[in-house]
Protein backbone atom coordinates (compact mmCIF):
# COMPACT_ATOMS: atom_id res chain seq x y z
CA UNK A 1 -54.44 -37.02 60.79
CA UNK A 2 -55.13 -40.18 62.99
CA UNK A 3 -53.83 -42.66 60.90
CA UNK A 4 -50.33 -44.22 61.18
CA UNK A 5 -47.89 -42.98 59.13
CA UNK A 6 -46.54 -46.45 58.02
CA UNK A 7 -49.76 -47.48 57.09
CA UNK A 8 -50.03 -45.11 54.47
CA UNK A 9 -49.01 -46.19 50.67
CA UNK A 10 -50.05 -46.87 47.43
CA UNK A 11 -52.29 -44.33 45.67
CA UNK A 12 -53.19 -41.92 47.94
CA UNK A 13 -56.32 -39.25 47.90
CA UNK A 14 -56.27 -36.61 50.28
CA UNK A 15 -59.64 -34.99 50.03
CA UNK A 16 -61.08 -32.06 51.90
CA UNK A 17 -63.42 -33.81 54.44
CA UNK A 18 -66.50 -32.12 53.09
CA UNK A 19 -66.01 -32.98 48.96
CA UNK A 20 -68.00 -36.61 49.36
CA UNK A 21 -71.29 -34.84 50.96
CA UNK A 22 -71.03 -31.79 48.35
CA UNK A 23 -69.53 -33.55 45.71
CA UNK A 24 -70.69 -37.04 45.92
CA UNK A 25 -69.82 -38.43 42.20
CA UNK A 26 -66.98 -36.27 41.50
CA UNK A 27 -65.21 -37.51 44.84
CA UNK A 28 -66.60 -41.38 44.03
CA UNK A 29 -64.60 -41.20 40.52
CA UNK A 30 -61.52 -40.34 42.03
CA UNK A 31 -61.79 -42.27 44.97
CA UNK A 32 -61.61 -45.49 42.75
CA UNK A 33 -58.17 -44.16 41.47
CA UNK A 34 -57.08 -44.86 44.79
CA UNK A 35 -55.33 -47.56 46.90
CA UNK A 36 -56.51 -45.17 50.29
CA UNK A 37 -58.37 -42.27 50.93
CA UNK A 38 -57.91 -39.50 53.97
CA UNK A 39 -60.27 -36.68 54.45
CA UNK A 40 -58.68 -33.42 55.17
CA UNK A 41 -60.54 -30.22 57.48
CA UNK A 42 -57.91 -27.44 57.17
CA UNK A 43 -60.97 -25.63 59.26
CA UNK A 44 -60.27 -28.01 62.33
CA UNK A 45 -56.21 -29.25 61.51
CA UNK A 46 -54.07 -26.44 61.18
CA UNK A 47 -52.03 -26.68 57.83
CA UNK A 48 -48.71 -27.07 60.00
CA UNK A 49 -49.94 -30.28 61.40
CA UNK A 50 -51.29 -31.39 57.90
CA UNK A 51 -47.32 -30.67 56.68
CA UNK A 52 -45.56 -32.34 59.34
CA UNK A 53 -48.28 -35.47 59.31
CA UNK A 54 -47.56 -35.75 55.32
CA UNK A 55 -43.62 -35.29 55.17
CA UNK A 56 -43.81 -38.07 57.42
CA UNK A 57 -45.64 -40.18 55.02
CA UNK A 58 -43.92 -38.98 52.19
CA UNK A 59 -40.54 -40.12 54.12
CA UNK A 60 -41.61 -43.69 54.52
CA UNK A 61 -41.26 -44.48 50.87
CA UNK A 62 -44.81 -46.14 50.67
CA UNK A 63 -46.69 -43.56 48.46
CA UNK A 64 -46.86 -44.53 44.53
CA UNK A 65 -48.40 -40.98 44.05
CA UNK A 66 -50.51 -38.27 45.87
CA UNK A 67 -53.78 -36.58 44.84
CA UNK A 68 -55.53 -33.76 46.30
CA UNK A 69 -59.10 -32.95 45.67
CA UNK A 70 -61.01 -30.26 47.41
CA UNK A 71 -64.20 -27.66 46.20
CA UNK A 72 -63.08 -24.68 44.57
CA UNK A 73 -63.08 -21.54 46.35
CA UNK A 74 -62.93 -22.45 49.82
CA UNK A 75 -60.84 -20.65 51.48
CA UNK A 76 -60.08 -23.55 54.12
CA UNK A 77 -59.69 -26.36 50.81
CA UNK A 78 -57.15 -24.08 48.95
CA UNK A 79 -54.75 -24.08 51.62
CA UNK A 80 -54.56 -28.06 51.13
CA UNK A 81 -53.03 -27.67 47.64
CA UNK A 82 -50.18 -25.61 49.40
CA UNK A 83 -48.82 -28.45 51.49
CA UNK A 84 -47.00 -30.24 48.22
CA UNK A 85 -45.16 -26.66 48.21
CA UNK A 86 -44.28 -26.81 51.73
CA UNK A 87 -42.82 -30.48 51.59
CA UNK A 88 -40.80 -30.36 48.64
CA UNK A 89 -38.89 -27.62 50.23
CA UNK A 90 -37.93 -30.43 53.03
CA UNK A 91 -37.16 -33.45 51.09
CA UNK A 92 -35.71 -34.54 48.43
CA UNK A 93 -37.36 -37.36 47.19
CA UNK A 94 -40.77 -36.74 45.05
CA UNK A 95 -43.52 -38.60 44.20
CA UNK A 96 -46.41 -38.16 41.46
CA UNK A 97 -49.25 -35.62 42.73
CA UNK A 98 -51.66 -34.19 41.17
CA UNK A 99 -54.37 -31.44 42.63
CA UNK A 100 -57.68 -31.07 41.53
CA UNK A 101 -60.94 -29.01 42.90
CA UNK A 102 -64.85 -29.66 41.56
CA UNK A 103 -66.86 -26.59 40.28
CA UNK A 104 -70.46 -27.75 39.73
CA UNK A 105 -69.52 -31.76 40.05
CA UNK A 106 -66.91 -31.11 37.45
CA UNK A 107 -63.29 -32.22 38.75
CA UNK A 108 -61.29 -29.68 36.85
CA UNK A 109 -57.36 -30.52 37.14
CA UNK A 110 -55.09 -27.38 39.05
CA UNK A 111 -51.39 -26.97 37.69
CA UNK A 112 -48.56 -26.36 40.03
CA UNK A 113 -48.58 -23.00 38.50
CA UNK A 114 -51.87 -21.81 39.23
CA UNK A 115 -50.95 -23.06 42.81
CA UNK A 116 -47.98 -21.40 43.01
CA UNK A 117 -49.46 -18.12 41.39
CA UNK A 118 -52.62 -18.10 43.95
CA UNK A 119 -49.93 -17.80 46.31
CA UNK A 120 -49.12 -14.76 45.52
CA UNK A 121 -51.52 -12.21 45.54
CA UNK A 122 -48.93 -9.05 44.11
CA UNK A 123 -48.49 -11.33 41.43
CA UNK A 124 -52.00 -11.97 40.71
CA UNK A 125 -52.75 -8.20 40.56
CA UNK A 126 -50.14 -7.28 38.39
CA UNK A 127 -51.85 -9.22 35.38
């Protein structure tokens, strides 16, 4: 959240700020996928903030593609697969991203649908 919009591009990892201490190998394997890598509290950064911060990015044309990575069933870390949601509502250009959360030091890929689905909590229950 400190860094310069305009200095953001390439491959970019967004990882929740706690994934390298829990997850040290998991977040090591996908941080060499990466051109630069931002850690991400949703605990201290409210998810607006996080939104606004990467629309902006998004909007500078740098980014080749986004990944998020976060450990599964945090509360906090789940909101960070939302943002993609948010921004594509805002503009219209769209990059490559992929979300992914680590059960037991396994990175296990998340579709947009599960995203979209844990989103909705009547829909969950009706299954």
């Amino acid at each position: 959240m400190e860094t310069n919009v305009y200095s953001v591009r390439g491959r970019v990892l967004v990882v929740g700020a706690c994934l390298p201490e829990v997850w040290p190998e998991a977040y090591r394997s996908l941080e060499a996928e990466a051109d630069q890598t931002y850690a991400l509290c949703l605990e201290t950064t409210h998810i607006n903030m996080a939104v606004t911060k990467l629309s902006a990015i998004f909007g500078t044309g740098q980014v080749e593609k986004m990944t998020f990575a976060s450990v599964d069933r945090s509360p906090h870390c789940t909101q960070m697969h939302y943002i993609m949601h948010e921004i594509e509502r805002t503009l219209p250009e769209h990059v490559p991203v992929e979300h992914y959360v680590v059960v037991d030091g396994e990175l296990v890929e998340v579709s947009e649908e599960a995203i979209d689905l844990s989103k909705s909590l009547a829909r969950l229950s009706r299954q």
